[in-house]
Protein backbone atom coordinates (compact mmCIF):
# COMPACT_ATOMS: atom_id res chain seq x y z
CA UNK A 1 27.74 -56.90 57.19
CA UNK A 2 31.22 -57.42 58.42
CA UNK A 3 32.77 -55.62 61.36
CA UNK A 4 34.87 -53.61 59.00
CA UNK A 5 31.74 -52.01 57.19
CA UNK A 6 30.52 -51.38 60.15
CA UNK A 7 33.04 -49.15 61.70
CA UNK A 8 33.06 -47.69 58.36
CA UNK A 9 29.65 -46.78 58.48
CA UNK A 10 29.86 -45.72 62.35
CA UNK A 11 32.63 -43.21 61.71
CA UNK A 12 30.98 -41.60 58.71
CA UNK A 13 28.12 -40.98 60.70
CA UNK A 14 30.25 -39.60 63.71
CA UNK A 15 31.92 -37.31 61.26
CA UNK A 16 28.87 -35.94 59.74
CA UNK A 17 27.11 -35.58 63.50
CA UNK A 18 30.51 -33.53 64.00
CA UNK A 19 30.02 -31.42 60.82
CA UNK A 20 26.44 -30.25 61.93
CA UNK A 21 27.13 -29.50 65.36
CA UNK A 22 29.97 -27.57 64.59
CA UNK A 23 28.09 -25.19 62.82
CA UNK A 24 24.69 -25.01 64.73
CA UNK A 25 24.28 -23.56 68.26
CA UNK A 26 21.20 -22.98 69.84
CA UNK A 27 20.74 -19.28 71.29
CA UNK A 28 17.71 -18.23 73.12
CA UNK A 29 16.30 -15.92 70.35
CA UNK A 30 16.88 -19.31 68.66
CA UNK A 31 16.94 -22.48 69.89
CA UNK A 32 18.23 -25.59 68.30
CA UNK A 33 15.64 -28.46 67.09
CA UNK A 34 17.57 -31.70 67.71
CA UNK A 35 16.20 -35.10 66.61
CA UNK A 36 17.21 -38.19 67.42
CA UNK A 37 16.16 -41.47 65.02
CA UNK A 38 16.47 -44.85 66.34
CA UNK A 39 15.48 -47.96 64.56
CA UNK A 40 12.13 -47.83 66.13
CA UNK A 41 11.49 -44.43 67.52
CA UNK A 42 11.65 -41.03 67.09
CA UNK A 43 12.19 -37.71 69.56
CA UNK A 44 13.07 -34.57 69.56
CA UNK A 45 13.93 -31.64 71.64
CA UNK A 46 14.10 -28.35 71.62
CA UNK A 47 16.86 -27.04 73.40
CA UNK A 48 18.91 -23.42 74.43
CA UNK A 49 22.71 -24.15 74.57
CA UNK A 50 23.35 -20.67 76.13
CA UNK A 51 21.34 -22.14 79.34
CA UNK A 52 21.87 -25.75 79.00
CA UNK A 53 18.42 -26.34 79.46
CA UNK A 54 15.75 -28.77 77.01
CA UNK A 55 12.66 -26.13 76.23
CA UNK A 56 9.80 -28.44 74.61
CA UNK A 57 10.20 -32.45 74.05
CA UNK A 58 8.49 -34.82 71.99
CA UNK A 59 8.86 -38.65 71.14
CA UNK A 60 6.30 -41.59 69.59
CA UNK A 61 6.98 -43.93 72.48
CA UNK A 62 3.47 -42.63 73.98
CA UNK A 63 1.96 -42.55 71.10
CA UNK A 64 0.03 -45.38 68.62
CA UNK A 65 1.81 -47.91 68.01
CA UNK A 66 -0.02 -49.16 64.70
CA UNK A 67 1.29 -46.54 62.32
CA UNK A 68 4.07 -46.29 60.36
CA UNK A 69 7.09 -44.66 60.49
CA UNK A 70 6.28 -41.77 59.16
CA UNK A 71 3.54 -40.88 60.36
CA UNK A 72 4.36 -41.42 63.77
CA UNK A 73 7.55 -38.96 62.75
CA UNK A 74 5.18 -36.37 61.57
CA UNK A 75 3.04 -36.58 65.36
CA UNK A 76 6.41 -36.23 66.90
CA UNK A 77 7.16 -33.28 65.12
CA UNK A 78 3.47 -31.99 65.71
CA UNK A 79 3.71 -32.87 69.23
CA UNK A 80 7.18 -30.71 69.62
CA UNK A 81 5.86 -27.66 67.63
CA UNK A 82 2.86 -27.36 69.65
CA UNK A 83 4.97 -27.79 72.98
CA UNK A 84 7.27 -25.37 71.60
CA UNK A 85 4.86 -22.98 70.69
CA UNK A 86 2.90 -22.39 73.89
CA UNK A 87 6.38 -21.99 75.38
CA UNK A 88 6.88 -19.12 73.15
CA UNK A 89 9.06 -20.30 70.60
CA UNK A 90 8.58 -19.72 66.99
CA UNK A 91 11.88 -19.40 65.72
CA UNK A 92 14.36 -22.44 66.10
CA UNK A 93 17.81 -23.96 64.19
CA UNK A 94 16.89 -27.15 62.69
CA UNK A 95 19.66 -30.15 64.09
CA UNK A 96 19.13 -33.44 62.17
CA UNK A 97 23.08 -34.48 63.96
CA UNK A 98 24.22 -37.81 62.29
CA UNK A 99 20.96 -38.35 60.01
CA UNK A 100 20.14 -37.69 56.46
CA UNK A 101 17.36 -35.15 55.58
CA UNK A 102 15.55 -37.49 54.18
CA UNK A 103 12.87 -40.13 55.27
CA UNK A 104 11.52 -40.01 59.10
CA UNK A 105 14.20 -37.18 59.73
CA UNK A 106 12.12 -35.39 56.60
CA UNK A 107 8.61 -36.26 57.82
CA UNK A 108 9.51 -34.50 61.21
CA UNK A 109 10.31 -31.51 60.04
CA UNK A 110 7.81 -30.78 57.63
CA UNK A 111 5.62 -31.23 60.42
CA UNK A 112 7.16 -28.86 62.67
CA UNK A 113 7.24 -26.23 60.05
CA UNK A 114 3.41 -26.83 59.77
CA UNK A 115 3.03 -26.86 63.35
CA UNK A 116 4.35 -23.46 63.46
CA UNK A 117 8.04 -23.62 63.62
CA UNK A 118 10.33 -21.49 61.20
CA UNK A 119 13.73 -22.92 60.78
């Protein structure tokens, strides 16, 4: 890739992270989901922007590293809807920021809805 395509691809994701945020807002009836996606790891968070505080918290770098992508994405989003549940959360807003709803960022949330989680 050249430098060029690069920016290019940089920007459009800072535009659509910009998009999302500016209509999501986590309250503390219901908080906000966010993920974050590297290119080897997963997390997410659960988090009330009226307090500025993180609620429940999940990521695969604890976890076994001989699966695959997905499936580690799927523990993660186990992992956080358990956390978030015994915290007393049922109800969140689902933030997938700069990524696609597709993939990992996909796999994640299924599992949280499964887990629990209504978003």
């Amino acid at each position: 890739m050249t430098p060029k395509n690069i920016q290019k691809k940089r920007a459009q994701a800072e535009r659509r992270a910009i998009r999302t945020r500016a209509k999501i807002s986590g309250t503390t009836e219901r908080p906000r989901l966010s993920i974050f996606r590297s290119s080897k790891h997963m997390s997410a968070q659960v988090i009330d922007d009226t307090k500025g505080k993180t609620l429940a918290s999940a990521s695969d770098l604890k976890m076994d590293a001989k699966k695959t992508g997905l499936e580690l994405a799927a523990m993660v989003g186990q992992e956080v809807a358990a956390k978030a549940k015994a915290a007393g959360i049922t109800k969140v807003v689902f933030d997938k920021g700069q990524f696609r709803f597709h993939g990992r960022v996909k796999a994640l949330a299924e599992a949280a809805r499964e887990g629990g989680l209504v978003f």
